[in-house]
N, C-alpha and C. Protein backbone atom coordinates (compact mmCIF):
# COMPACT_ATOMS: atom_id res chain seq x y z
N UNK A 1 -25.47 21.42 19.32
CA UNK A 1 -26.02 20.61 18.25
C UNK A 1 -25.03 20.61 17.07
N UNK A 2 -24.70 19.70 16.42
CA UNK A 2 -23.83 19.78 15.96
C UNK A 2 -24.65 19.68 14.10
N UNK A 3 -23.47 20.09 13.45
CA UNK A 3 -24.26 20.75 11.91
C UNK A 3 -24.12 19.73 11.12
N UNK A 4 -25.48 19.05 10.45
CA UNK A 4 -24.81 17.99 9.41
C UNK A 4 -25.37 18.51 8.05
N UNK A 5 -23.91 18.18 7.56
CA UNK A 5 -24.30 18.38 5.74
C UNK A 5 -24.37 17.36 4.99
N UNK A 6 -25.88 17.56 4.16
CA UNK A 6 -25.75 16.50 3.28
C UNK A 6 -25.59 16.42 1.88
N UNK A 7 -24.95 15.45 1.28
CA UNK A 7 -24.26 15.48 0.09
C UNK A 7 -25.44 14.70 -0.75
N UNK A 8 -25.61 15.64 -2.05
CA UNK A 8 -26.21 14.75 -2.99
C UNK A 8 -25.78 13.53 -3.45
N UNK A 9 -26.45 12.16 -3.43
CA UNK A 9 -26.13 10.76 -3.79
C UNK A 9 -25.21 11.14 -5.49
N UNK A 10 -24.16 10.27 -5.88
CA UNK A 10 -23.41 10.66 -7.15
C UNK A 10 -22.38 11.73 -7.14
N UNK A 11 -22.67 12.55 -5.94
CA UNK A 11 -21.14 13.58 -5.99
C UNK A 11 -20.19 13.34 -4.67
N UNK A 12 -19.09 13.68 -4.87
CA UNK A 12 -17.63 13.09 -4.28
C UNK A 12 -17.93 14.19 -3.00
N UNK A 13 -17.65 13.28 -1.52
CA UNK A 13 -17.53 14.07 -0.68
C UNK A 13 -16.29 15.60 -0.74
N UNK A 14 -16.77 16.69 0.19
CA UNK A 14 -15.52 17.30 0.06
C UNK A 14 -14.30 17.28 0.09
N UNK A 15 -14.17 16.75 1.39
CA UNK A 15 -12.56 15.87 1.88
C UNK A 15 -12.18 14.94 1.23
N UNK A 16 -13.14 14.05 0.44
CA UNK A 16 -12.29 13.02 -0.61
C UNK A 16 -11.90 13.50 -1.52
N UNK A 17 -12.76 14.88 -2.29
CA UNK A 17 -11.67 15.62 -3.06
C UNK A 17 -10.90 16.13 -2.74
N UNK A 18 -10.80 17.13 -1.63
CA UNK A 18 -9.05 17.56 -1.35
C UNK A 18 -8.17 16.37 -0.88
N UNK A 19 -8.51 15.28 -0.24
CA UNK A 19 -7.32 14.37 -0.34
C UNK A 19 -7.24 13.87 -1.92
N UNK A 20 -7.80 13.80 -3.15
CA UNK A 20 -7.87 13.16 -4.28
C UNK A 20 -7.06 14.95 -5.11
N UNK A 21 -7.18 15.55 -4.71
CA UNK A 21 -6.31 16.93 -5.16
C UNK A 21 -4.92 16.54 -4.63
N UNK A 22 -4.60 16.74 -3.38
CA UNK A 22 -3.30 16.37 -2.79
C UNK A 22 -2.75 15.29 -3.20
N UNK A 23 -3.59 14.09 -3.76
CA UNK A 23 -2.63 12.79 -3.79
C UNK A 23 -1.74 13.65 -5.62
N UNK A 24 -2.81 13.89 -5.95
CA UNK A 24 -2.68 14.61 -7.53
C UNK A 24 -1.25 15.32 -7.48
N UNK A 25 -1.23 16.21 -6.52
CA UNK A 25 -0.07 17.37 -6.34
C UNK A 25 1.50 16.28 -5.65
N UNK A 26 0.76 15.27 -5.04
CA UNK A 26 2.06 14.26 -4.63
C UNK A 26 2.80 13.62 -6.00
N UNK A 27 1.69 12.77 -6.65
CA UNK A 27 1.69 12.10 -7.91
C UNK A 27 2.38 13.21 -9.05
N UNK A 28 1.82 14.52 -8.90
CA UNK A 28 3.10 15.69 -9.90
C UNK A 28 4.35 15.69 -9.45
N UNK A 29 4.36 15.60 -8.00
CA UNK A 29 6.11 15.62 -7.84
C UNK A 29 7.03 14.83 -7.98
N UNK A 30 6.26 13.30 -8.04
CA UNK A 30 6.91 12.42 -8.19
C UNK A 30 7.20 12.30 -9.54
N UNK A 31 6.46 12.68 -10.37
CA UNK A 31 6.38 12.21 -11.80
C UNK A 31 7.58 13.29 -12.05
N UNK A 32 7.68 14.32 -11.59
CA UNK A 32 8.94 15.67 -11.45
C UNK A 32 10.19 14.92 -11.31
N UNK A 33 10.20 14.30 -10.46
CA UNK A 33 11.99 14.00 -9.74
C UNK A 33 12.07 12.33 -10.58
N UNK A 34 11.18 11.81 -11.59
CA UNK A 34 11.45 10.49 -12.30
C UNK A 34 11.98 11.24 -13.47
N UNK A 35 11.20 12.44 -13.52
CA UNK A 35 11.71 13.23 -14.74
C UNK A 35 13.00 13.47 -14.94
N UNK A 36 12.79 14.25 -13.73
CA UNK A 36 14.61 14.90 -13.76
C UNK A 36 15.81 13.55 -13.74
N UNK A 37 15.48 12.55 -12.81
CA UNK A 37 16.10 11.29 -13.00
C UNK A 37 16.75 11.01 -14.08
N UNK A 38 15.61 10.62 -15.25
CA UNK A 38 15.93 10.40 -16.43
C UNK A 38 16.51 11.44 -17.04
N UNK A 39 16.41 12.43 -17.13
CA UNK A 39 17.26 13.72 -17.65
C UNK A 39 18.54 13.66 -17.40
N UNK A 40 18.83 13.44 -16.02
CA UNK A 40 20.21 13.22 -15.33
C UNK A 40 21.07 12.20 -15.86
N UNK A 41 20.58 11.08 -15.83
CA UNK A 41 20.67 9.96 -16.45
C UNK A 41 21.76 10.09 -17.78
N UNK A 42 20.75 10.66 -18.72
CA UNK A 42 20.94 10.50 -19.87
C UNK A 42 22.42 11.73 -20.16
N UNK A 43 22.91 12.18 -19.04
CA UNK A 43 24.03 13.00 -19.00
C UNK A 43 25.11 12.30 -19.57
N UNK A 44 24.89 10.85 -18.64
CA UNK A 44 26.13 10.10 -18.64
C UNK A 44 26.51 10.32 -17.54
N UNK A 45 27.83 9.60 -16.86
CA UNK A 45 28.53 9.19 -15.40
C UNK A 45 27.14 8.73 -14.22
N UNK A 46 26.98 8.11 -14.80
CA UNK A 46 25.59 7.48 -13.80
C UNK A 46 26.33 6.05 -13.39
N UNK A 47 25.93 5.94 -12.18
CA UNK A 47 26.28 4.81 -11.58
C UNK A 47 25.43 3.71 -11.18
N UNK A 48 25.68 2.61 -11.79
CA UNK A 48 24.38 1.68 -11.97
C UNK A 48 24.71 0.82 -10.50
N UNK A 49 23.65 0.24 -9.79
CA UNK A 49 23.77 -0.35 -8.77
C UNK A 49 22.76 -1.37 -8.53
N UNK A 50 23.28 -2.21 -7.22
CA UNK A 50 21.76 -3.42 -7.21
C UNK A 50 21.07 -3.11 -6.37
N UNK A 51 19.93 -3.24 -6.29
CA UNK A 51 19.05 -3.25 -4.89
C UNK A 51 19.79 -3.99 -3.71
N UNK A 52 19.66 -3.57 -2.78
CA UNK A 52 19.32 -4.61 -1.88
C UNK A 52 18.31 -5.38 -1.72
N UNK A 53 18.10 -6.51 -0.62
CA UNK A 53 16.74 -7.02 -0.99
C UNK A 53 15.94 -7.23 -0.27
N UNK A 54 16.17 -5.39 0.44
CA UNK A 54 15.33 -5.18 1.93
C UNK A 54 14.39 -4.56 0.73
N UNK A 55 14.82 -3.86 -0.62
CA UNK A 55 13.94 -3.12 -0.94
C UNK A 55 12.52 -4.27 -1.77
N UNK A 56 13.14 -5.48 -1.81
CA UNK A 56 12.23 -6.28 -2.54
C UNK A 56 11.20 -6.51 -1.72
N UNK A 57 11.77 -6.74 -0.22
CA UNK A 57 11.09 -7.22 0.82
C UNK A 57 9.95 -6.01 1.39
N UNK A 58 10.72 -4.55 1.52
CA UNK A 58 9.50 -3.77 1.52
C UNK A 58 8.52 -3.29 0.62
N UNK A 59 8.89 -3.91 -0.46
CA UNK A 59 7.64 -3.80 -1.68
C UNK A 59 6.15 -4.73 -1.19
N UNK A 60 7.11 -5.90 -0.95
CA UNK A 60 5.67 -6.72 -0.54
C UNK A 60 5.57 -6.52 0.66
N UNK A 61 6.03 -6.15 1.46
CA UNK A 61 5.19 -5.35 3.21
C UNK A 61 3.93 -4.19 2.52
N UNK A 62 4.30 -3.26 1.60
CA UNK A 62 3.51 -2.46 1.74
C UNK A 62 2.22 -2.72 1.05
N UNK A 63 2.70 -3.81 -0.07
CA UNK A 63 1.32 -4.49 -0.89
C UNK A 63 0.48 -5.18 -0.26
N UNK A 64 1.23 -5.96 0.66
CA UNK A 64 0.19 -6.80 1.91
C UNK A 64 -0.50 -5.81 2.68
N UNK A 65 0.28 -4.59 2.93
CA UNK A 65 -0.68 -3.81 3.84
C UNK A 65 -1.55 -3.36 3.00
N UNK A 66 -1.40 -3.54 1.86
CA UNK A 66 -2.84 -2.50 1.54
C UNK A 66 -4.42 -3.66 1.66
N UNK A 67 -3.64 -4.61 0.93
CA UNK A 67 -4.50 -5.85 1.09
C UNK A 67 -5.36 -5.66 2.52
N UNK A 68 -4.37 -5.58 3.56
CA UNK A 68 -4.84 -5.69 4.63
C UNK A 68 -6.17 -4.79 5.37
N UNK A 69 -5.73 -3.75 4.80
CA UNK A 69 -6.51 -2.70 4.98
C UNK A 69 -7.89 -2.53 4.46
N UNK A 70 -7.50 -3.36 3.08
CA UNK A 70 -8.62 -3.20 2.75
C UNK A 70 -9.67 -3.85 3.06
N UNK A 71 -8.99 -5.07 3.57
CA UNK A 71 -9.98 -6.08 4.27
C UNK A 71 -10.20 -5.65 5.63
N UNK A 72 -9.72 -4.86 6.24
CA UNK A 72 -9.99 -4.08 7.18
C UNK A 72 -11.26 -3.07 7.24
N UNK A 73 -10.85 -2.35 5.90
CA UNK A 73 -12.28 -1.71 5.66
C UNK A 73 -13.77 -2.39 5.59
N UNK A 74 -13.57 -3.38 4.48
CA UNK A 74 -14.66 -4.04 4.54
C UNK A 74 -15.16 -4.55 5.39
N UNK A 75 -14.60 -5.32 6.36
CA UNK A 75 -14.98 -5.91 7.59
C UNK A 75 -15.69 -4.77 8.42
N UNK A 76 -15.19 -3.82 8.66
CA UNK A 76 -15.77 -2.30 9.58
C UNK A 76 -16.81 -2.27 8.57
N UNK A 77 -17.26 -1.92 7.30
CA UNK A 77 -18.68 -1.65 6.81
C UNK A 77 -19.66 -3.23 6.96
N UNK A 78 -19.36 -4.02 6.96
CA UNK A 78 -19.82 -5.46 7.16
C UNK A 78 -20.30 -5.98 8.29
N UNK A 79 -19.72 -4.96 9.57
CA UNK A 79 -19.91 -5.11 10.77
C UNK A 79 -18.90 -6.71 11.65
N UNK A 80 -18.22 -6.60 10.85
CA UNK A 80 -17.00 -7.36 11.48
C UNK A 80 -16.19 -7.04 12.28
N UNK A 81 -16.30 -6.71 13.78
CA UNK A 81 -15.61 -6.38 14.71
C UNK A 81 -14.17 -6.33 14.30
N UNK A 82 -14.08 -7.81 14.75
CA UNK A 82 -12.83 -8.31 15.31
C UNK A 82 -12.14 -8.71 13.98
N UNK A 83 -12.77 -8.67 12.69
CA UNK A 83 -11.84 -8.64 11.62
C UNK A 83 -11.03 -7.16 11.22
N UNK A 84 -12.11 -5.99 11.16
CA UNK A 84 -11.71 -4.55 11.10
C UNK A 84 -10.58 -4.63 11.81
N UNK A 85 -10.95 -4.57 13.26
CA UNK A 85 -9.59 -5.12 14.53
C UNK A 85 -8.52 -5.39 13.58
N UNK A 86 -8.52 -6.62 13.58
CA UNK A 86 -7.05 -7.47 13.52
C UNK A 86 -6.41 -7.01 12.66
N UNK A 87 -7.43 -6.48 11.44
CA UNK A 87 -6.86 -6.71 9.83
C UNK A 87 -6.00 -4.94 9.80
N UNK A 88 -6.45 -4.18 10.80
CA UNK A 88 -6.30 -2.65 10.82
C UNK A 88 -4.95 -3.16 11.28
N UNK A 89 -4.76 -3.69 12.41
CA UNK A 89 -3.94 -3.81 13.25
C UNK A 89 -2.41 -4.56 12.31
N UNK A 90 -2.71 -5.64 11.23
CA UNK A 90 -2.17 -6.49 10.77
C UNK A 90 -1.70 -5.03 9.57
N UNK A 91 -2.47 -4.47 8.79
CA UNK A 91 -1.87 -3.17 7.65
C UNK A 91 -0.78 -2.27 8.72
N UNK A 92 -1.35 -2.18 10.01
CA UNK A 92 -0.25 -1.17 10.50
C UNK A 92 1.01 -1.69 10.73
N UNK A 93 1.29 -2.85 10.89
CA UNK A 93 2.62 -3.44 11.55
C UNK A 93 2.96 -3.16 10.09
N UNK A 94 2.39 -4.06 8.75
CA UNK A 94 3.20 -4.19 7.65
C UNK A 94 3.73 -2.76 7.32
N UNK A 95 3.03 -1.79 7.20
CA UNK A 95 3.14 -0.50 7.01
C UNK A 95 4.29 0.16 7.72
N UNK A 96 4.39 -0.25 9.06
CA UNK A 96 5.59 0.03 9.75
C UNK A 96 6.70 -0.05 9.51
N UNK A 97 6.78 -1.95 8.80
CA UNK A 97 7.76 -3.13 8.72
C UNK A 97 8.29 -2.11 7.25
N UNK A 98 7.69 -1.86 5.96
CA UNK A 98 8.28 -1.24 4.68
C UNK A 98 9.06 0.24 5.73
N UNK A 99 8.49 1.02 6.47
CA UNK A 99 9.66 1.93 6.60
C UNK A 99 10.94 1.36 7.03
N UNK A 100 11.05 0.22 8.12
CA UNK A 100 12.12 -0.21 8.72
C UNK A 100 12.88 -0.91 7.93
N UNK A 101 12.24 -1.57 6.89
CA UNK A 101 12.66 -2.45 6.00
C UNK A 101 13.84 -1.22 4.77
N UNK A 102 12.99 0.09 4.43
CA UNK A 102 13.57 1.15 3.70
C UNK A 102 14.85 1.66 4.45
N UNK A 103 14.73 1.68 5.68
CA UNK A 103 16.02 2.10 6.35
C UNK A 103 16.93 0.94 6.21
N UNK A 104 16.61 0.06 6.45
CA UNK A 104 17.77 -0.97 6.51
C UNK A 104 18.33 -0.98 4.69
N UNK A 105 17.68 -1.07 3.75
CA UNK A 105 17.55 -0.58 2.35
C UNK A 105 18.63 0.22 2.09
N UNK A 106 18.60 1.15 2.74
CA UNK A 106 19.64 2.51 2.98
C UNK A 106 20.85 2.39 3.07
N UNK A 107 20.72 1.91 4.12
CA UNK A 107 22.03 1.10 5.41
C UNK A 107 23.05 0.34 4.06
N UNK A 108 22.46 -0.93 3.56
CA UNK A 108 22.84 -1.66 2.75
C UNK A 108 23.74 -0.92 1.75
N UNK A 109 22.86 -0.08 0.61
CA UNK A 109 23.25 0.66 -0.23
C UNK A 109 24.64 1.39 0.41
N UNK A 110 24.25 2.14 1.43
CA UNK A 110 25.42 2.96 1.97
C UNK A 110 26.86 2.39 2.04
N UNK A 111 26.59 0.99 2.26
CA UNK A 111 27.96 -0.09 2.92
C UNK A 111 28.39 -0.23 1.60
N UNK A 112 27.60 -0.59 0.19
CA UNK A 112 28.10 -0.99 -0.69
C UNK A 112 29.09 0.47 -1.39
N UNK A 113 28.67 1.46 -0.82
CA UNK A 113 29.65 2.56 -1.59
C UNK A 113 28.35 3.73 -2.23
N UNK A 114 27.54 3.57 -2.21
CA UNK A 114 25.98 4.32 -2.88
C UNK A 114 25.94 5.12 -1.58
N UNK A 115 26.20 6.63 -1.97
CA UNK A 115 26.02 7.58 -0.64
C UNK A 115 25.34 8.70 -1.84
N UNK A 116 25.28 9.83 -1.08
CA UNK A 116 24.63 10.98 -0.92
C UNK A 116 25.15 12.00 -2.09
N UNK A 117 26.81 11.94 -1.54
CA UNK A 117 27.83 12.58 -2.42
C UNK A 117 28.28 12.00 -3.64
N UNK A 118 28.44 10.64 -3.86
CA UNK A 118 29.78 10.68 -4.57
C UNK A 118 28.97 10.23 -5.91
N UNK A 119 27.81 10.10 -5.94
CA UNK A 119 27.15 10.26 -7.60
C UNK A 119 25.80 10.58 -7.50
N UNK A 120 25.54 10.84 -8.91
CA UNK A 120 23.66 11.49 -8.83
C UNK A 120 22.80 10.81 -8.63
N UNK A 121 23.35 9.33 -8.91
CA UNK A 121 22.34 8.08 -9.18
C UNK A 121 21.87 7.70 -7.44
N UNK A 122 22.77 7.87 -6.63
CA UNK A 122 22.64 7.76 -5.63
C UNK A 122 21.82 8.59 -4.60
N UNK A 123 22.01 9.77 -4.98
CA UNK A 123 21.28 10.63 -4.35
C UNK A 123 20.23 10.80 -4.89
N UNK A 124 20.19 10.64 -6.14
CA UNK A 124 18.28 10.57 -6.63
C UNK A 124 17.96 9.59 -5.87
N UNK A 125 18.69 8.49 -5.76
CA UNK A 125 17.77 7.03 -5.38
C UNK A 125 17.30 7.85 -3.64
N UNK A 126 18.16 8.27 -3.08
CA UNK A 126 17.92 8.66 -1.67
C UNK A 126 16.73 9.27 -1.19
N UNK A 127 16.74 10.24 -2.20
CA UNK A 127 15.54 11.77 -2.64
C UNK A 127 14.06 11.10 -3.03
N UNK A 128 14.61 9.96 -4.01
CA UNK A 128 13.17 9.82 -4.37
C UNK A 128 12.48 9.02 -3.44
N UNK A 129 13.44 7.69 -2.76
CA UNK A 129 12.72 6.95 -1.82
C UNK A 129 12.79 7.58 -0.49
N UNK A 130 13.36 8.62 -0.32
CA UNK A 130 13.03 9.22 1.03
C UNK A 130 11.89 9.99 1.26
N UNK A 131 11.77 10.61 -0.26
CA UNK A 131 10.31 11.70 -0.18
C UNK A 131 9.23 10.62 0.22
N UNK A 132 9.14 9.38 -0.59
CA UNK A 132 8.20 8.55 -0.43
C UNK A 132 8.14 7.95 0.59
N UNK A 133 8.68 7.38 1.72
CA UNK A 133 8.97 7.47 3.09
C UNK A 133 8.44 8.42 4.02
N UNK A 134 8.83 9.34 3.64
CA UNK A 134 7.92 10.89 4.46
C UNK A 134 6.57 10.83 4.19
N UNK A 135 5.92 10.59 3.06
CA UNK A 135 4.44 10.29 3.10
C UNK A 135 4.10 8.82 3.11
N UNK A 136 4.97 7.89 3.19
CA UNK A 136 4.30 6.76 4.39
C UNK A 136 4.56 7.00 5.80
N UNK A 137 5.19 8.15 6.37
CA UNK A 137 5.07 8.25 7.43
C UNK A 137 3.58 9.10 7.54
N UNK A 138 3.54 9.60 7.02
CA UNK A 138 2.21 10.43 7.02
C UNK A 138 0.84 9.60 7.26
N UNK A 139 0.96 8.57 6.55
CA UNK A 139 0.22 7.17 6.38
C UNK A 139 0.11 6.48 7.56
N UNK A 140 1.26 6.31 8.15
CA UNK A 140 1.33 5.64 9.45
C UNK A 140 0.41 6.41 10.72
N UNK A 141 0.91 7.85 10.88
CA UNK A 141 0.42 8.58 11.41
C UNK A 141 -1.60 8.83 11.27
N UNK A 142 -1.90 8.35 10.20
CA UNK A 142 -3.50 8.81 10.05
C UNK A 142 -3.64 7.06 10.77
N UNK A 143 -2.98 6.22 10.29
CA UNK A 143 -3.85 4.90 10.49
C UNK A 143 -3.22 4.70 12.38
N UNK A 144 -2.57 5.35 13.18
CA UNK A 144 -2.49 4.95 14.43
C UNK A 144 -3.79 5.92 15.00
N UNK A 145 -3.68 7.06 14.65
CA UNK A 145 -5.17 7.53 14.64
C UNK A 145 -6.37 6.64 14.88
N UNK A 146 -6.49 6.21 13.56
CA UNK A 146 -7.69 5.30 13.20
C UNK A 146 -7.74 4.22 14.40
N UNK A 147 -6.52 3.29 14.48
CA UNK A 147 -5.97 2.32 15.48
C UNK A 147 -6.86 2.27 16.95
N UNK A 148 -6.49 4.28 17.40
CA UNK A 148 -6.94 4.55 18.91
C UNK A 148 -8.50 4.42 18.63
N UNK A 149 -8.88 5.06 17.34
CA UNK A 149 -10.51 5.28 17.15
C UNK A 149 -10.90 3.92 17.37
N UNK A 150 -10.42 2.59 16.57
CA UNK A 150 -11.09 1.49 16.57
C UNK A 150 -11.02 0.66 18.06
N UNK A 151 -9.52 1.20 18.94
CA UNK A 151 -9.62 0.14 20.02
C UNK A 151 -10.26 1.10 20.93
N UNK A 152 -10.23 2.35 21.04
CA UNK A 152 -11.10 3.21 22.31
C UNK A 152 -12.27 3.79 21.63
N UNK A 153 -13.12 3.76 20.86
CA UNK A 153 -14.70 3.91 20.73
C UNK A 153 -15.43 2.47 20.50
N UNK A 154 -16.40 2.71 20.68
CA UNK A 154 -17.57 1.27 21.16
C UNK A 154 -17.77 1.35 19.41
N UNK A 155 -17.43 0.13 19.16
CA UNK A 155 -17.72 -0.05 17.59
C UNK A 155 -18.99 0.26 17.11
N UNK A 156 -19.55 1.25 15.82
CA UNK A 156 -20.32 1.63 15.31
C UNK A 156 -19.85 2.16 14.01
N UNK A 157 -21.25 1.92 13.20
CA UNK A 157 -20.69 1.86 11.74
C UNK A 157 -21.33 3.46 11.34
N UNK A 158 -20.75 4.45 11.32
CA UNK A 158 -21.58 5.66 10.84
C UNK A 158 -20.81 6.18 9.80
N UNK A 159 -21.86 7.05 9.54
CA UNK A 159 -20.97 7.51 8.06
C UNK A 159 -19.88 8.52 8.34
N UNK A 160 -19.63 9.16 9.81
CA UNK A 160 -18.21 9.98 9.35
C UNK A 160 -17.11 9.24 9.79
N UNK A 161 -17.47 8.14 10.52
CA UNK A 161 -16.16 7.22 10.89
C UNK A 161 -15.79 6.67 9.46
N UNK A 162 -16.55 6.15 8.53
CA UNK A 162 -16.77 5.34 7.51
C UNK A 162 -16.13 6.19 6.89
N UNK A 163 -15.95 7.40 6.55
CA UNK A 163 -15.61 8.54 5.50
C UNK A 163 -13.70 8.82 6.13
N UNK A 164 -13.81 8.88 7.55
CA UNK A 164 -12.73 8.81 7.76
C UNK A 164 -11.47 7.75 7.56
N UNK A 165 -12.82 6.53 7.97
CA UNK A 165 -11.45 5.49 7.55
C UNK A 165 -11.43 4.96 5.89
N UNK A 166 -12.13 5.42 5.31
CA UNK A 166 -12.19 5.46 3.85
C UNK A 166 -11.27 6.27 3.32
N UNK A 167 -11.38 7.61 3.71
CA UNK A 167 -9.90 8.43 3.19
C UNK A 167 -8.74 8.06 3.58
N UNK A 168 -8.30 7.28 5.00
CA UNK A 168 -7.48 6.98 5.40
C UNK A 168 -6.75 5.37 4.23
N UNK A 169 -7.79 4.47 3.92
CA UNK A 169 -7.54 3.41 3.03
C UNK A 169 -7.25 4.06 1.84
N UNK A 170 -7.90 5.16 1.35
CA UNK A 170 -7.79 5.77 -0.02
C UNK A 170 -6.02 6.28 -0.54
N UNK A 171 -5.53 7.16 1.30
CA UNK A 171 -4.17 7.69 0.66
C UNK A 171 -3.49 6.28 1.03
N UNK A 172 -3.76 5.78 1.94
CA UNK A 172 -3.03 4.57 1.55
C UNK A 172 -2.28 3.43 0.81
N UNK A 173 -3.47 3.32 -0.07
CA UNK A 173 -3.62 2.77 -1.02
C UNK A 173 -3.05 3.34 -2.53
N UNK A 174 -2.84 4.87 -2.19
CA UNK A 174 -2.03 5.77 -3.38
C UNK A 174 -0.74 5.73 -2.95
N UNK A 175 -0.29 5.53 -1.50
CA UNK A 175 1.13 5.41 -1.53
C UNK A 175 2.06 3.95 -1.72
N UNK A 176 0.89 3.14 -1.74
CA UNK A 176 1.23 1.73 -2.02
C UNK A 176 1.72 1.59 -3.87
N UNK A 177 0.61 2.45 -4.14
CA UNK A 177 0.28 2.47 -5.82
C UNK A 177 1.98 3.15 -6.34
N UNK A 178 2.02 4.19 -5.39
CA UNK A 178 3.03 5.40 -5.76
C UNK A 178 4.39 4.54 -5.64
N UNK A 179 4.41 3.90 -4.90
CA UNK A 179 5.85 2.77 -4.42
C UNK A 179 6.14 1.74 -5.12
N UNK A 180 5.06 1.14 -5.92
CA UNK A 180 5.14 0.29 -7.09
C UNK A 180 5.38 0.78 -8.18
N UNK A 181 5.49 1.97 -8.41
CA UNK A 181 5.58 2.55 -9.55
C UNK A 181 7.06 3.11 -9.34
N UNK A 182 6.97 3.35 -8.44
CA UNK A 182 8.49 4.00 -7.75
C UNK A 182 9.51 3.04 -8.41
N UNK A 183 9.52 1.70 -7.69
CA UNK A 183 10.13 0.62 -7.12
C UNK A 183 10.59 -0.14 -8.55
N UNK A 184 9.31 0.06 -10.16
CA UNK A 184 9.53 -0.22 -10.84
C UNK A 184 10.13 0.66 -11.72
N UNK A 185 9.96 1.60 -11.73
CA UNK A 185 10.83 2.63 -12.37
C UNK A 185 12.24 2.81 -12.08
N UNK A 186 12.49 2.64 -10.81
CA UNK A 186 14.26 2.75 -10.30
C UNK A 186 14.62 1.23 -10.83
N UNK A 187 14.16 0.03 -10.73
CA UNK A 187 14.31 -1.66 -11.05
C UNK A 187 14.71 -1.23 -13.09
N UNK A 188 13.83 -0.67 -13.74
CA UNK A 188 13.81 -0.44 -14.84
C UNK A 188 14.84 0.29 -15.29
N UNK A 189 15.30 1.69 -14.92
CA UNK A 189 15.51 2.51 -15.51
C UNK A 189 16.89 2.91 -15.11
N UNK A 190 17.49 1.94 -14.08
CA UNK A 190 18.67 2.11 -13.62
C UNK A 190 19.65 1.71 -14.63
């Protein structure tokens, strides 16, 4: 028999607070290495550079995915099959497309002379969009999860599927947040 706990109506499930703690402790580190950025920065011998415009292009992959998702969600509480379906299915490719899009991003930068070694500006840029990369991979990883849940269980709307794919839209949706902020801060501050 399995144990159910119930939560008083008005207070935050458990797991949405420790993922809403963790996004917190992500959101400190980042706000850490924009810090140090600008600190670095302001040394002097900084090397100013252009985007490529894989990185423009994976800005709006990952904004569409959230879109997507979210209409994904709603459709699953709405009882929309085959929209949950598609729209899950449609956030994961985009979601995919911004990492591949970030590597090629890379690639670019690298050809133009922007490496690892030969200035700080470069290797922050590497550090900061790579950390953020590692937790959209993380992202990717919960929503192929979700993916198997939605194409191999008989669709039903309950509340721990609902809670699951709710946290799953939630960090999502913070690493989308976290990448726009990213994306405008390196655009800005370079």
């Amino acid at each position: 028999m399995e144990h159910v706990i119930r939560f008083q109506p008005g207070k935050i499930h458990p797991q949405k607070f420790a993922l809403w703690v963790g996004m917190a402790g992500i959101a400190m580190m980042f706000a850490a290495l924009t810090s140090a950025y600008v600190v670095k920065q302001s040394a002097g011998n900084w090397l100013e550079f252009s985007f490529p415009n894989h990185f423009y292009f994976s800005t709006i992959s990952i904004v569409l995915s959230s879109f997507a998702l979210h209409k994904s969600f709603v459709d699953y509480k709405t009882g929309n099959e085959s929209g949950y379906k598609w729209f899950l299915f449609i956030g994961f490719i985009l979601g995919s497309a911004f990492v591949v899009l970030q590597y090629f991003g890379w690639t670019a930068l690298y050809a133009m002379g922007v490496d690892l070694k030969g200035n700080a500006s470069g290797g922050f840029f590497y550090l900061i969009t790579g950390l953020h990369v590692i937790h959209v991979l993380g992202g990717i990883a919960a929503l192929i999860v979700t993916m198997l849940n939605a194409f191999s269980l008989k669709y039903k709307v309950t509340e721990k599927r609902k809670l699951r794919f709710d946290l799953v839209v939630n960090y999502w949706h913070f690493v989308d947040i976290l990448w726009v902020y990213l994306f405008i801060f390196l655009l800005v501050i370079k």
